[in-house]
PDB file of N, CA and C in Angstrom:
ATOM      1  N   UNK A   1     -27.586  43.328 -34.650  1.00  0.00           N
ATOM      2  CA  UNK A   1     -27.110  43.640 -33.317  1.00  0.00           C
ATOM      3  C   UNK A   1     -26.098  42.612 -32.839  1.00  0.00           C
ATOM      4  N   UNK A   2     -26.725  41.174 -32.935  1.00  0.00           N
ATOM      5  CA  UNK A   2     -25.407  40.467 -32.582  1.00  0.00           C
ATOM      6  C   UNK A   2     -23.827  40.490 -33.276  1.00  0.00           C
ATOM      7  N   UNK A   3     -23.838  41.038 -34.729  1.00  0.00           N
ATOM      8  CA  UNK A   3     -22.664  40.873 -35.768  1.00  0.00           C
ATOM      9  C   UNK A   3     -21.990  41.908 -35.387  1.00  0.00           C
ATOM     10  N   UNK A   4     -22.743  43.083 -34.869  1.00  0.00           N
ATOM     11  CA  UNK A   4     -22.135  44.354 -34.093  1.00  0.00           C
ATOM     12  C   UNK A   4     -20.903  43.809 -32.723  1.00  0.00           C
ATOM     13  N   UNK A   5     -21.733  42.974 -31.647  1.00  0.00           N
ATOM     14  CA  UNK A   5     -21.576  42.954 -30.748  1.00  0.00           C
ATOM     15  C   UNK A   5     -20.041  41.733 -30.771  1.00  0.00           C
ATOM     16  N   UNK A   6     -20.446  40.864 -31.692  1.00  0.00           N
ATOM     17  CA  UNK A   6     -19.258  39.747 -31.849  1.00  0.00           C
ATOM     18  C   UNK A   6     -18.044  40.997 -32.340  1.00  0.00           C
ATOM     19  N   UNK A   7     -18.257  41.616 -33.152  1.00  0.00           N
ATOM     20  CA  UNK A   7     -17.664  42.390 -34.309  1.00  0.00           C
ATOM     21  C   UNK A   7     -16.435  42.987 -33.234  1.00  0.00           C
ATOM     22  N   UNK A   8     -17.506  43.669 -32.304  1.00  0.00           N
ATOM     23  CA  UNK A   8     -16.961  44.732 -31.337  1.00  0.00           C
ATOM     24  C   UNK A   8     -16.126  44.011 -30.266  1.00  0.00           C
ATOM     25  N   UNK A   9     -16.860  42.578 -29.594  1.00  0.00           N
ATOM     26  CA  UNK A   9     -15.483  42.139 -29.018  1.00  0.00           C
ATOM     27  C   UNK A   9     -14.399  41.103 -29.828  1.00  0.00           C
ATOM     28  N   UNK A  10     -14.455  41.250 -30.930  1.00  0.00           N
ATOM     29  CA  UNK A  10     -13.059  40.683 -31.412  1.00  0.00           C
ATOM     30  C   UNK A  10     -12.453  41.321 -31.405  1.00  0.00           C
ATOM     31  N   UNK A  11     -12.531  42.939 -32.134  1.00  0.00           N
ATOM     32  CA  UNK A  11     -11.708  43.949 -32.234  1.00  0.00           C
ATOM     33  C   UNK A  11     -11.317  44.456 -30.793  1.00  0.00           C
ATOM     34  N   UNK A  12     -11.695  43.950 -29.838  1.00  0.00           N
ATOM     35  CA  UNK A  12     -11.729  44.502 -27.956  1.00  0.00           C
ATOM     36  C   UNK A  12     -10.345  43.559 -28.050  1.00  0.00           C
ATOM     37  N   UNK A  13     -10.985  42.004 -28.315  1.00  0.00           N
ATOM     38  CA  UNK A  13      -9.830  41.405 -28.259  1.00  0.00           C
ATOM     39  C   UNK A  13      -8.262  41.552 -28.620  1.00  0.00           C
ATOM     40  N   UNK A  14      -8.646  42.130 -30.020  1.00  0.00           N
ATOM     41  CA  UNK A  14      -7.004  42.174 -30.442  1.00  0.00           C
ATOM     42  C   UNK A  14      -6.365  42.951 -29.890  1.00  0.00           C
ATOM     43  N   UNK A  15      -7.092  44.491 -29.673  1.00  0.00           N
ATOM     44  CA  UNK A  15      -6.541  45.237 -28.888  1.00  0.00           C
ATOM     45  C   UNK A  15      -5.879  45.145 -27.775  1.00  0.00           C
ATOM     46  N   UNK A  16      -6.539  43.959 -26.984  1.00  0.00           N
ATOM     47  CA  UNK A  16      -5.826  43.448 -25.699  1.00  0.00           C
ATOM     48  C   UNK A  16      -4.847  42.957 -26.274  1.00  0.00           C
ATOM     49  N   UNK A  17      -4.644  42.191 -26.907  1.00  0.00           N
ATOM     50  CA  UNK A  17      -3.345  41.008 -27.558  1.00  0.00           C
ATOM     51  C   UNK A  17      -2.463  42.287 -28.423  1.00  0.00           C
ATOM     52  N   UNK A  18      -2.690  43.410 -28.756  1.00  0.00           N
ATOM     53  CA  UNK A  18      -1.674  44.575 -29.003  1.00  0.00           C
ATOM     54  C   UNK A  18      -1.082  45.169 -28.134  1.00  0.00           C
ATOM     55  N   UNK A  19      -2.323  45.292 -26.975  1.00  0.00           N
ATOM     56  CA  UNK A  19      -1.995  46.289 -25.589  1.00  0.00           C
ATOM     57  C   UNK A  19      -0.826  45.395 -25.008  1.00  0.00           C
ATOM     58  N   UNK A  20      -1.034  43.700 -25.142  1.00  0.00           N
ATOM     59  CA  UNK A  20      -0.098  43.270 -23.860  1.00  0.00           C
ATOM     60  C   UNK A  20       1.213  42.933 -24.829  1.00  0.00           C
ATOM     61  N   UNK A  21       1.510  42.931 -25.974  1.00  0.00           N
ATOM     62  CA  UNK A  21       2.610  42.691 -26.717  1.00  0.00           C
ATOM     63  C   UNK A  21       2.942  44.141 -26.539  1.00  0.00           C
ATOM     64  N   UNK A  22       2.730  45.215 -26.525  1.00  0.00           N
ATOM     65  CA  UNK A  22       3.301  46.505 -26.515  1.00  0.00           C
ATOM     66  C   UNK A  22       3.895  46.749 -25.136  1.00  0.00           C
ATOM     67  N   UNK A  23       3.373  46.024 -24.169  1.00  0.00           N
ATOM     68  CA  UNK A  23       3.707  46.141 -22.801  1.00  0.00           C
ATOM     69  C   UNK A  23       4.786  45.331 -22.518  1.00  0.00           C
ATOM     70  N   UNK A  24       4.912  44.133 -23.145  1.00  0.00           N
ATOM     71  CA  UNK A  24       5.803  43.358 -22.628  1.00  0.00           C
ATOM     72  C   UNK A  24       7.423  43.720 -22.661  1.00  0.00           C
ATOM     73  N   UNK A  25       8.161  43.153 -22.165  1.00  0.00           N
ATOM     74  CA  UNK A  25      10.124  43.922 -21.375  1.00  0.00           C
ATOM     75  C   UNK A  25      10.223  42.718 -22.262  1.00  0.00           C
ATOM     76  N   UNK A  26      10.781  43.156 -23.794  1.00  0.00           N
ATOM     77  CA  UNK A  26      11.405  41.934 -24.349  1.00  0.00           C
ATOM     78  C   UNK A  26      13.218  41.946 -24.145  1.00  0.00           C
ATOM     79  N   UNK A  27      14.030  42.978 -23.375  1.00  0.00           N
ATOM     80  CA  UNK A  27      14.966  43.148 -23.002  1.00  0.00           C
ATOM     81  C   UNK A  27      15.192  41.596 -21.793  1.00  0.00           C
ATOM     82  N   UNK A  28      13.918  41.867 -20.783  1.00  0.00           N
ATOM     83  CA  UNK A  28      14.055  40.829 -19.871  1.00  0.00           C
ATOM     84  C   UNK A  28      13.927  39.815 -20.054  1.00  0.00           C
ATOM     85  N   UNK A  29      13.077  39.384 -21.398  1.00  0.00           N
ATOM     86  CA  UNK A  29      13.123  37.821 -21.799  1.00  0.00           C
ATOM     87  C   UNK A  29      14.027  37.360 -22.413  1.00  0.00           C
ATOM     88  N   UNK A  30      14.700  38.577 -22.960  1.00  0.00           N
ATOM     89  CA  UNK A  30      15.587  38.307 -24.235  1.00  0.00           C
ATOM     90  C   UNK A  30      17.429  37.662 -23.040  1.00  0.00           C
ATOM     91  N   UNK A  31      17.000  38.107 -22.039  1.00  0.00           N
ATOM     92  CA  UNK A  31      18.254  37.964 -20.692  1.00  0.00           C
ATOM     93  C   UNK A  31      18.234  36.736 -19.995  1.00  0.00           C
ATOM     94  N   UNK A  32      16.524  36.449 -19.671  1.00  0.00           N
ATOM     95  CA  UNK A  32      16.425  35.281 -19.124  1.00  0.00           C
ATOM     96  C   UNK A  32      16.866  34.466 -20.326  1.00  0.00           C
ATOM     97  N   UNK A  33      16.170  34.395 -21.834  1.00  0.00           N
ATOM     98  CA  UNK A  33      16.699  33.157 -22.600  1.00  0.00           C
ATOM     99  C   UNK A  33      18.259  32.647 -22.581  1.00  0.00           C
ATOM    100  N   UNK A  34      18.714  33.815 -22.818  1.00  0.00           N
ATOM    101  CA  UNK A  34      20.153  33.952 -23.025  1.00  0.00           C
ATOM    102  C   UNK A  34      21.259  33.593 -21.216  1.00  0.00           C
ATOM    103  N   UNK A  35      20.595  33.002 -20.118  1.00  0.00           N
ATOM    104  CA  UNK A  35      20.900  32.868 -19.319  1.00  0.00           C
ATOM    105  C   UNK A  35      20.789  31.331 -19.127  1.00  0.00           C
ATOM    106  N   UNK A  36      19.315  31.091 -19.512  1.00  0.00           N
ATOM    107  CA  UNK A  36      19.052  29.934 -19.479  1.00  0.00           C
ATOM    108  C   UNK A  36      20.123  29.122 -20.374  1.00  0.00           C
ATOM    109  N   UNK A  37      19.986  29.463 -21.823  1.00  0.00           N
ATOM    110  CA  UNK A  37      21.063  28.638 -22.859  1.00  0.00           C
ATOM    111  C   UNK A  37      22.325  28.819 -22.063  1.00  0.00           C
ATOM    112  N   UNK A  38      22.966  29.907 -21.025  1.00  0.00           N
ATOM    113  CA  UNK A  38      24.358  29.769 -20.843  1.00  0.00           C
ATOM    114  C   UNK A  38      24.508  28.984 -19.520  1.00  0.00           C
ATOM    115  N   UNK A  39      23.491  28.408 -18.978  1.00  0.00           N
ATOM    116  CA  UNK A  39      23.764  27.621 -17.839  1.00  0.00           C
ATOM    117  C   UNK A  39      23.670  26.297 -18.394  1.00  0.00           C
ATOM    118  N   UNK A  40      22.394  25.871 -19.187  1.00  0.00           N
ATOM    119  CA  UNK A  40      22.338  24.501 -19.787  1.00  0.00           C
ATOM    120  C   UNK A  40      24.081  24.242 -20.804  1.00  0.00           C
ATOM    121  N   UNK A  41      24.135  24.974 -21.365  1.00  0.00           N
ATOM    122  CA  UNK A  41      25.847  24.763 -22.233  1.00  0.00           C
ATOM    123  C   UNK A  41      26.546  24.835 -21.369  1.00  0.00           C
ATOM    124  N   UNK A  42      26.638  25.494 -19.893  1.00  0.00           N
ATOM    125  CA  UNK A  42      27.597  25.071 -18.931  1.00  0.00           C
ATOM    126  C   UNK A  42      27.756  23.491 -18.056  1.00  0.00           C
ATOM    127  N   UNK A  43      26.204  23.412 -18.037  1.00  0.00           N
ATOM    128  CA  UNK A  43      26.356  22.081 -17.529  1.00  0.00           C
ATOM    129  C   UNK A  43      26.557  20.954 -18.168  1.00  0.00           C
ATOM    130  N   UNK A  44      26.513  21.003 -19.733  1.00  0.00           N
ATOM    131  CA  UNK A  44      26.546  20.167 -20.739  1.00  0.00           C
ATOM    132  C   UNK A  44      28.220  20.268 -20.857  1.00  0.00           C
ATOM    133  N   UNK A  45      29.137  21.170 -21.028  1.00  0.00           N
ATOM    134  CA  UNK A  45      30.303  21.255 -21.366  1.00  0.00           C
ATOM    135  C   UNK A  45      31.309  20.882 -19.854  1.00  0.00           C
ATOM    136  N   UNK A  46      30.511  20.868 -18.657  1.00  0.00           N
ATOM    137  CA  UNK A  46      31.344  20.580 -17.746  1.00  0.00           C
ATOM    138  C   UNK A  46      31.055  19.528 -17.425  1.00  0.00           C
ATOM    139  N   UNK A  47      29.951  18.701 -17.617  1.00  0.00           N
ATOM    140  CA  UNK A  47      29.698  16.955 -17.686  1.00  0.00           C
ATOM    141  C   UNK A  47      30.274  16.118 -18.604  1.00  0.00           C
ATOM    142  N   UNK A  48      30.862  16.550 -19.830  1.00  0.00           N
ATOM    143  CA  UNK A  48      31.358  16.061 -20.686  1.00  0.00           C
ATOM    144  C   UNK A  48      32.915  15.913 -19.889  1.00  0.00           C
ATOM    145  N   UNK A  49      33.687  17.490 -20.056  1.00  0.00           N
ATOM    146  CA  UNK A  49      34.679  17.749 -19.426  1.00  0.00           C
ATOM    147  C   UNK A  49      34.788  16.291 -18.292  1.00  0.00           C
ATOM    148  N   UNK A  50      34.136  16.262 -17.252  1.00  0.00           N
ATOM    149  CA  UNK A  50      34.719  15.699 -16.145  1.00  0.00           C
ATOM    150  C   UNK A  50      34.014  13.956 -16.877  1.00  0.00           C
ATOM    151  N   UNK A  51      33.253  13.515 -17.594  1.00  0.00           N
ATOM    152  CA  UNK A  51      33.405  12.326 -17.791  1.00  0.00           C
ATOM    153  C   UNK A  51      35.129  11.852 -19.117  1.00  0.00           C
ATOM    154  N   UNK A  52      35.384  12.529 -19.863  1.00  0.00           N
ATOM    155  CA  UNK A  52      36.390  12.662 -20.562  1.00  0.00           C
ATOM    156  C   UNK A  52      37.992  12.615 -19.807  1.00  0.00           C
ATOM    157  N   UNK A  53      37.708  13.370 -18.468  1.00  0.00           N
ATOM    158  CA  UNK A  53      39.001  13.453 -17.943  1.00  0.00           C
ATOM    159  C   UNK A  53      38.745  11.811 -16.876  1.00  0.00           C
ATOM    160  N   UNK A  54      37.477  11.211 -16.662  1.00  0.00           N
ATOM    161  CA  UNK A  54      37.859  10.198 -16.178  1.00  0.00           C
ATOM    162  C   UNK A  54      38.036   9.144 -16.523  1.00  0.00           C
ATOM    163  N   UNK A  55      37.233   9.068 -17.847  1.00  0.00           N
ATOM    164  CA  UNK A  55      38.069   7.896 -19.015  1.00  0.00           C
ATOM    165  C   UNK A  55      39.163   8.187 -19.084  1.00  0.00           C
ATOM    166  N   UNK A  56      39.863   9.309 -19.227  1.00  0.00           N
ATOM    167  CA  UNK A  56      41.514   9.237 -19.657  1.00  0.00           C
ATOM    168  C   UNK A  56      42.089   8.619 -18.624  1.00  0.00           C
ATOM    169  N   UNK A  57      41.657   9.183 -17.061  1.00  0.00           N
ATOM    170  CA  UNK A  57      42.666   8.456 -16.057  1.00  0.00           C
ATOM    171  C   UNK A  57      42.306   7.218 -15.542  1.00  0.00           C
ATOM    172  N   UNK A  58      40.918   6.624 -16.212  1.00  0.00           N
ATOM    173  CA  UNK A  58      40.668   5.458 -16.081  1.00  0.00           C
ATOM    174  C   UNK A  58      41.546   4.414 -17.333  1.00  0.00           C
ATOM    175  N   UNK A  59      41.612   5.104 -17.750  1.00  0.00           N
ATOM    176  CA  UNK A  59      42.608   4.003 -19.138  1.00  0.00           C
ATOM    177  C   UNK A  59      44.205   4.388 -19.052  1.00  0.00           C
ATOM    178  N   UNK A  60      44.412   5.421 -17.916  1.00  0.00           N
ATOM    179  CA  UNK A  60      46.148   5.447 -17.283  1.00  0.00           C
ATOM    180  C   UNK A  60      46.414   4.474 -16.880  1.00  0.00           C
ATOM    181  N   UNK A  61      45.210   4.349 -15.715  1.00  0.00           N
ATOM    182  CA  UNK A  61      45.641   2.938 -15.076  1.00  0.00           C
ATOM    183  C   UNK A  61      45.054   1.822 -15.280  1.00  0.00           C
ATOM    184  N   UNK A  62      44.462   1.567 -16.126  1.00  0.00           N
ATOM    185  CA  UNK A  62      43.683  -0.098 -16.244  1.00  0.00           C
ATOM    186  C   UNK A  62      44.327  -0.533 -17.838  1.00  0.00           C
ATOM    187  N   UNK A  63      44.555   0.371 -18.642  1.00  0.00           N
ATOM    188  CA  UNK A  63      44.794   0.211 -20.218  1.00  0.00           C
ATOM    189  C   UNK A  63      45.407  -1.320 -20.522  1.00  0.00           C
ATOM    190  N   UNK A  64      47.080  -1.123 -19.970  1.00  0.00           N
ATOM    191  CA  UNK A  64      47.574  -2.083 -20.547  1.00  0.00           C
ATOM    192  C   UNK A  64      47.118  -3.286 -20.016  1.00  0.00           C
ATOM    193  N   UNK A  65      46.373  -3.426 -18.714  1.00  0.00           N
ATOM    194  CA  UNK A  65      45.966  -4.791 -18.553  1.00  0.00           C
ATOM    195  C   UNK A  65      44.931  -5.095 -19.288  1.00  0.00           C
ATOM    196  N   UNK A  66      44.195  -4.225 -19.718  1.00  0.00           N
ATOM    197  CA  UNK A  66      42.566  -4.097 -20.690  1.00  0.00           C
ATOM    198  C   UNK A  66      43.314  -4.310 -21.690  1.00  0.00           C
ATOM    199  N   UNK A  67      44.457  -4.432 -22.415  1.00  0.00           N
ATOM    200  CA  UNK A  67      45.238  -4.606 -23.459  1.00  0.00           C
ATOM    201  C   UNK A  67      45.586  -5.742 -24.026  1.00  0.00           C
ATOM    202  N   UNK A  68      46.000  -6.254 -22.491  1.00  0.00           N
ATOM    203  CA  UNK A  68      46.753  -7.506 -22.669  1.00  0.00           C
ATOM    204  C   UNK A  68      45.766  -8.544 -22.134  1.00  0.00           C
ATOM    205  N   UNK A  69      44.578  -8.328 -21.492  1.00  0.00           N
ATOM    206  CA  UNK A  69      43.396  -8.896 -21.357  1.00  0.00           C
ATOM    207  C   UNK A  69      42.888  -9.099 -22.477  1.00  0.00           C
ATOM    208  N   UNK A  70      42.675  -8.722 -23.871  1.00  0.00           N
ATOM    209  CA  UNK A  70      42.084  -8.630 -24.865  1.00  0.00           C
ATOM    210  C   UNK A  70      42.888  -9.805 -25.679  1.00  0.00           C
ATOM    211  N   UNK A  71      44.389  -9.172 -25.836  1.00  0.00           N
ATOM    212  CA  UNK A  71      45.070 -10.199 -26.465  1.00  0.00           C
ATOM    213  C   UNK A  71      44.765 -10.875 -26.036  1.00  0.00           C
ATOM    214  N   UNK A  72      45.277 -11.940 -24.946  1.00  0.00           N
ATOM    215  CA  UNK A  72      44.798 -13.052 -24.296  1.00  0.00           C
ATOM    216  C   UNK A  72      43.831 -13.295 -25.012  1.00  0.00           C
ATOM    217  N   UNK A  73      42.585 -13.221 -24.669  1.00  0.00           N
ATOM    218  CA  UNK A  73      41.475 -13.474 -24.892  1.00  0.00           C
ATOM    219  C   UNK A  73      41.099 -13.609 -26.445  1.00  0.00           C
ATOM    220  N   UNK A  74      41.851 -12.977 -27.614  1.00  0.00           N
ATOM    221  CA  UNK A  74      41.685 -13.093 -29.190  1.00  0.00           C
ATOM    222  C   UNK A  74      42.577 -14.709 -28.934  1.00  0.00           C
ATOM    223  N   UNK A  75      43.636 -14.738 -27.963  1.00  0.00           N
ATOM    224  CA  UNK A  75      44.724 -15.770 -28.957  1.00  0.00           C
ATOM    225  C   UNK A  75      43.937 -17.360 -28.243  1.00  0.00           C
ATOM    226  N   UNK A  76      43.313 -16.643 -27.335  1.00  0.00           N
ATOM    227  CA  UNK A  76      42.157 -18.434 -26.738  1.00  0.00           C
ATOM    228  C   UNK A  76      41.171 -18.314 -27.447  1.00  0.00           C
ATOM    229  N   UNK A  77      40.816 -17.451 -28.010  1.00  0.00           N
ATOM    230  CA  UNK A  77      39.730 -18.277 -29.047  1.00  0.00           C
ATOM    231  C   UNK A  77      40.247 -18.858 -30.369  1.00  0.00           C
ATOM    232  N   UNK A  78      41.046 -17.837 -31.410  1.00  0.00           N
ATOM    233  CA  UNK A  78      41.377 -18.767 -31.825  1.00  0.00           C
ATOM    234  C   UNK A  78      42.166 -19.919 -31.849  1.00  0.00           C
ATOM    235  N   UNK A  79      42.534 -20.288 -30.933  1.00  0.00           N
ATOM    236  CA  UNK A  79      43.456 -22.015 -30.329  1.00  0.00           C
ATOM    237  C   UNK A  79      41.941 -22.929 -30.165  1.00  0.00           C
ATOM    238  N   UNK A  80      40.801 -22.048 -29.281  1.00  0.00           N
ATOM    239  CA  UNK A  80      39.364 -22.475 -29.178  1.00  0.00           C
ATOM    240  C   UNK A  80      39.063 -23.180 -30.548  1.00  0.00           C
ATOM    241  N   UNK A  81      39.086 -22.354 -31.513  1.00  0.00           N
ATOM    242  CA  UNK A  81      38.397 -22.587 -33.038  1.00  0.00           C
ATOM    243  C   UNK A  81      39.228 -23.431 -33.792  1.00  0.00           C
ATOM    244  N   UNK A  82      40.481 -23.432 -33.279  1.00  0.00           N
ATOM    245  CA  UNK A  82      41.681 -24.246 -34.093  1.00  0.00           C
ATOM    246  C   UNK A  82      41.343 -25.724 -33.716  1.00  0.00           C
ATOM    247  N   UNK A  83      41.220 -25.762 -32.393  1.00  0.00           N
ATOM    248  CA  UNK A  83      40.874 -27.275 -31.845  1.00  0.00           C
ATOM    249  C   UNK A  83      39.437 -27.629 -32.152  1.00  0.00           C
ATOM    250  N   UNK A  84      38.627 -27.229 -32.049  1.00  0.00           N
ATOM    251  CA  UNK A  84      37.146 -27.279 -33.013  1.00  0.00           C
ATOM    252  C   UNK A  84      37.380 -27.931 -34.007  1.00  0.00           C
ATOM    253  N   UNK A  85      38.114 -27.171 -34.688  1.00  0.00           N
ATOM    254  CA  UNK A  85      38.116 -27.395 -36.337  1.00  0.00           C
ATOM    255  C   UNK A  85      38.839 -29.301 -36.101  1.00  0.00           C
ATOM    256  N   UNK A  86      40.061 -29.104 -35.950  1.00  0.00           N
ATOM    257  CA  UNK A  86      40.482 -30.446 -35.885  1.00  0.00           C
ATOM    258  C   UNK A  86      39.728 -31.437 -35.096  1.00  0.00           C
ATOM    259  N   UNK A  87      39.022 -30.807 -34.331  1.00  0.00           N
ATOM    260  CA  UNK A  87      38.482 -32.200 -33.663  1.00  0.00           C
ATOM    261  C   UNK A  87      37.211 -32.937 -34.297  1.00  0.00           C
ATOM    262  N   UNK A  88      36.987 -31.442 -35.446  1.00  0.00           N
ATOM    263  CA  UNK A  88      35.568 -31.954 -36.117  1.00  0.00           C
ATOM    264  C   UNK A  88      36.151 -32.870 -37.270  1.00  0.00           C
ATOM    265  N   UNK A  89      37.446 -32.543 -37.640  1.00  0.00           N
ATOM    266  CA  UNK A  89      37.791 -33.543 -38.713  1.00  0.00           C
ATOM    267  C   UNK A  89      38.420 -34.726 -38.608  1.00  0.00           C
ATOM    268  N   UNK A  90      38.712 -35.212 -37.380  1.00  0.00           N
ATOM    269  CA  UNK A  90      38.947 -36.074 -36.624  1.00  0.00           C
ATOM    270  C   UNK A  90      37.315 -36.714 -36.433  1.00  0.00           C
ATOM    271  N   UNK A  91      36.182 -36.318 -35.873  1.00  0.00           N
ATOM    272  CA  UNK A  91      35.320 -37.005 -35.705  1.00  0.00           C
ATOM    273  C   UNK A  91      33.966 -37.432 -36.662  1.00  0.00           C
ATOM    274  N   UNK A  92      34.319 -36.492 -38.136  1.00  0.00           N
ATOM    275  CA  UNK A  92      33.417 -37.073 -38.951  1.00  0.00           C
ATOM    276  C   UNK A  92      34.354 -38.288 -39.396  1.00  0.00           C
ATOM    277  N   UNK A  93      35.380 -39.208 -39.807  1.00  0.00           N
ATOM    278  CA  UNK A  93      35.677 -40.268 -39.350  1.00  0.00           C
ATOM    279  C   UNK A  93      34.440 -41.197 -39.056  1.00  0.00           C
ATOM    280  N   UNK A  94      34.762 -40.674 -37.339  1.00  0.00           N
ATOM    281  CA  UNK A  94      33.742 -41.546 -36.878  1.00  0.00           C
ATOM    282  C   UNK A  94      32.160 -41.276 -37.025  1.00  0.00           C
ATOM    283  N   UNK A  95      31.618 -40.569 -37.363  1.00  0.00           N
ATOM    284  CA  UNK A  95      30.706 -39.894 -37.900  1.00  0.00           C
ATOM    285  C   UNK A  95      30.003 -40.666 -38.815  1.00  0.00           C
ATOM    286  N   UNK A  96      30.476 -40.882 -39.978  1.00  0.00           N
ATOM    287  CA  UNK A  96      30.584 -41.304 -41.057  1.00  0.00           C
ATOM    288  C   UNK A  96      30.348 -42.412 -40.803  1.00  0.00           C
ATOM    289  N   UNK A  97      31.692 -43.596 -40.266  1.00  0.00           N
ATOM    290  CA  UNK A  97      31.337 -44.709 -40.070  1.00  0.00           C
ATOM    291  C   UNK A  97      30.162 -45.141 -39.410  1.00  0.00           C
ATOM    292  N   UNK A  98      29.729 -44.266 -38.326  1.00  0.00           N
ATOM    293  CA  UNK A  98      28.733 -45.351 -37.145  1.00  0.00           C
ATOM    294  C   UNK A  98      27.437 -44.620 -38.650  1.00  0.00           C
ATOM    295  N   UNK A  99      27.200 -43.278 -38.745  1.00  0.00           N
ATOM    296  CA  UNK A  99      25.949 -43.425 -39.943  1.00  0.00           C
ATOM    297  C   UNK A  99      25.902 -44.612 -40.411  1.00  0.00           C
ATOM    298  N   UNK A 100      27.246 -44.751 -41.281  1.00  0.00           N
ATOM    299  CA  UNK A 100      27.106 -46.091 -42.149  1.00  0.00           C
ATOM    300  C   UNK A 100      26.657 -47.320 -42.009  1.00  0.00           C
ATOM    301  N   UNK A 101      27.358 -47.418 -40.945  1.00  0.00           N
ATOM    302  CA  UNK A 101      26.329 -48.601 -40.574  1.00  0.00           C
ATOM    303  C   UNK A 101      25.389 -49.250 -39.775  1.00  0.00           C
ATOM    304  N   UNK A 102      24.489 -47.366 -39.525  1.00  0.00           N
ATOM    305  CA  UNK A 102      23.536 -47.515 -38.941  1.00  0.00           C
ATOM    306  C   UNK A 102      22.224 -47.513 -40.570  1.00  0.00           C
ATOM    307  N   UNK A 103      23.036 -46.728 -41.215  1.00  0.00           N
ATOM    308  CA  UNK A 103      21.897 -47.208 -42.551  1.00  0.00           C
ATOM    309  C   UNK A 103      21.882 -48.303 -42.959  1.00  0.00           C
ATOM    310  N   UNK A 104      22.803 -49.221 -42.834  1.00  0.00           N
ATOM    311  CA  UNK A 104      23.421 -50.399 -43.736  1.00  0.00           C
ATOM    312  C   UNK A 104      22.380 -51.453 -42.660  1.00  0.00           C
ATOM    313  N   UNK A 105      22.616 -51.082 -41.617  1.00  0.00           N
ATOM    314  CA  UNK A 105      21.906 -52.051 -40.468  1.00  0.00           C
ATOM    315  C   UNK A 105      20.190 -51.874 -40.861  1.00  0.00           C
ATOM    316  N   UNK A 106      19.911 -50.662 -40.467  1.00  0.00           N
ATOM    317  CA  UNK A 106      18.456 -50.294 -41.415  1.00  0.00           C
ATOM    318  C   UNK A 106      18.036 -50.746 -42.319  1.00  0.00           C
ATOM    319  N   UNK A 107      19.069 -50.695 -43.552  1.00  0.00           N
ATOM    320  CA  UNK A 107      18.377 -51.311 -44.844  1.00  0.00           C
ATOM    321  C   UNK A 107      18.006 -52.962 -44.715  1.00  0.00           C
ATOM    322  N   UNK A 108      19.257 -53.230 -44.222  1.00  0.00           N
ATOM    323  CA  UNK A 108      18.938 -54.914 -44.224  1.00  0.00           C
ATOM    324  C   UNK A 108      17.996 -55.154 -43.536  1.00  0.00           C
ATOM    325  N   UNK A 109      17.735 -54.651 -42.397  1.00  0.00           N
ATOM    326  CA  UNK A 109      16.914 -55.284 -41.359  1.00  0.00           C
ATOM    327  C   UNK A 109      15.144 -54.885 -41.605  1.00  0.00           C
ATOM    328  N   UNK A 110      15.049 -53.937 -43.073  1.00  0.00           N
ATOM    329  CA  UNK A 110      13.943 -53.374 -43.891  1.00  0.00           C
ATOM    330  C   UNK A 110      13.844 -54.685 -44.868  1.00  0.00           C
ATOM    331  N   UNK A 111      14.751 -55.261 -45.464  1.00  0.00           N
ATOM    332  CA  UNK A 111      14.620 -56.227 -46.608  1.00  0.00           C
ATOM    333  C   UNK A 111      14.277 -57.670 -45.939  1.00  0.00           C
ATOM    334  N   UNK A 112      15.140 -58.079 -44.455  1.00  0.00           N
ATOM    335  CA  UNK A 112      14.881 -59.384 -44.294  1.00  0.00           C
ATOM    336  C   UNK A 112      13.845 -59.863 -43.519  1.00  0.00           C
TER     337      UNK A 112
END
């Protein structure tokens, strides 16, 4: 009796899950999807659009100073790195010497 009764409402069940797929307006879903995708690709293609057109007229007018701001800025560093360099070879020199005879001072003052 119970294997009957399970038996009988599964098969109740599917029937419902046939009855309401047979019922359903897949015309109207098939309109809403196709509405939905054409508003999201509208708002995606007209956010692009208007950020694109304001980089362009943002780099009409700022470019060549963003240009020549840049240069600038490559030809001070390397003058930056140029003077680095020489000043480091200029100061191992002294480098060198005061080590020297801060070991030299060390050693002796270890021996006597």
């Amino acid at each position: 009796m119970y294997t009957t009764n399970t038996s009988l409402n599964i098969i109740d069940s599917a029937f419902s899950v046939i009855e309401v797929i047979a019922e359903h307006d897949y015309k109207k879903s098939a309109e809403r999807i196709i509405a939905i995708i054409a508003t999201a690709a509208a708002i995606i293609i007209g956010t692009a659009t208007y950020i694109s057109t304001a980089v362009q007229l943002f780099w009409e007018e700022h470019g060549q100073s963003i240009m020549t701001r840049a240069f600038q800025t490559a030809i001070i560093a390397a003058d930056f790195a140029g003077n680095c360099y020489y000043a480091g070879r200029k100061l191992r020199v002294i480098a060198n010497t005061a080590s020297d005879r801060i070991m030299d001072r060390a050693y002796y003052s270890l021996i006597a």
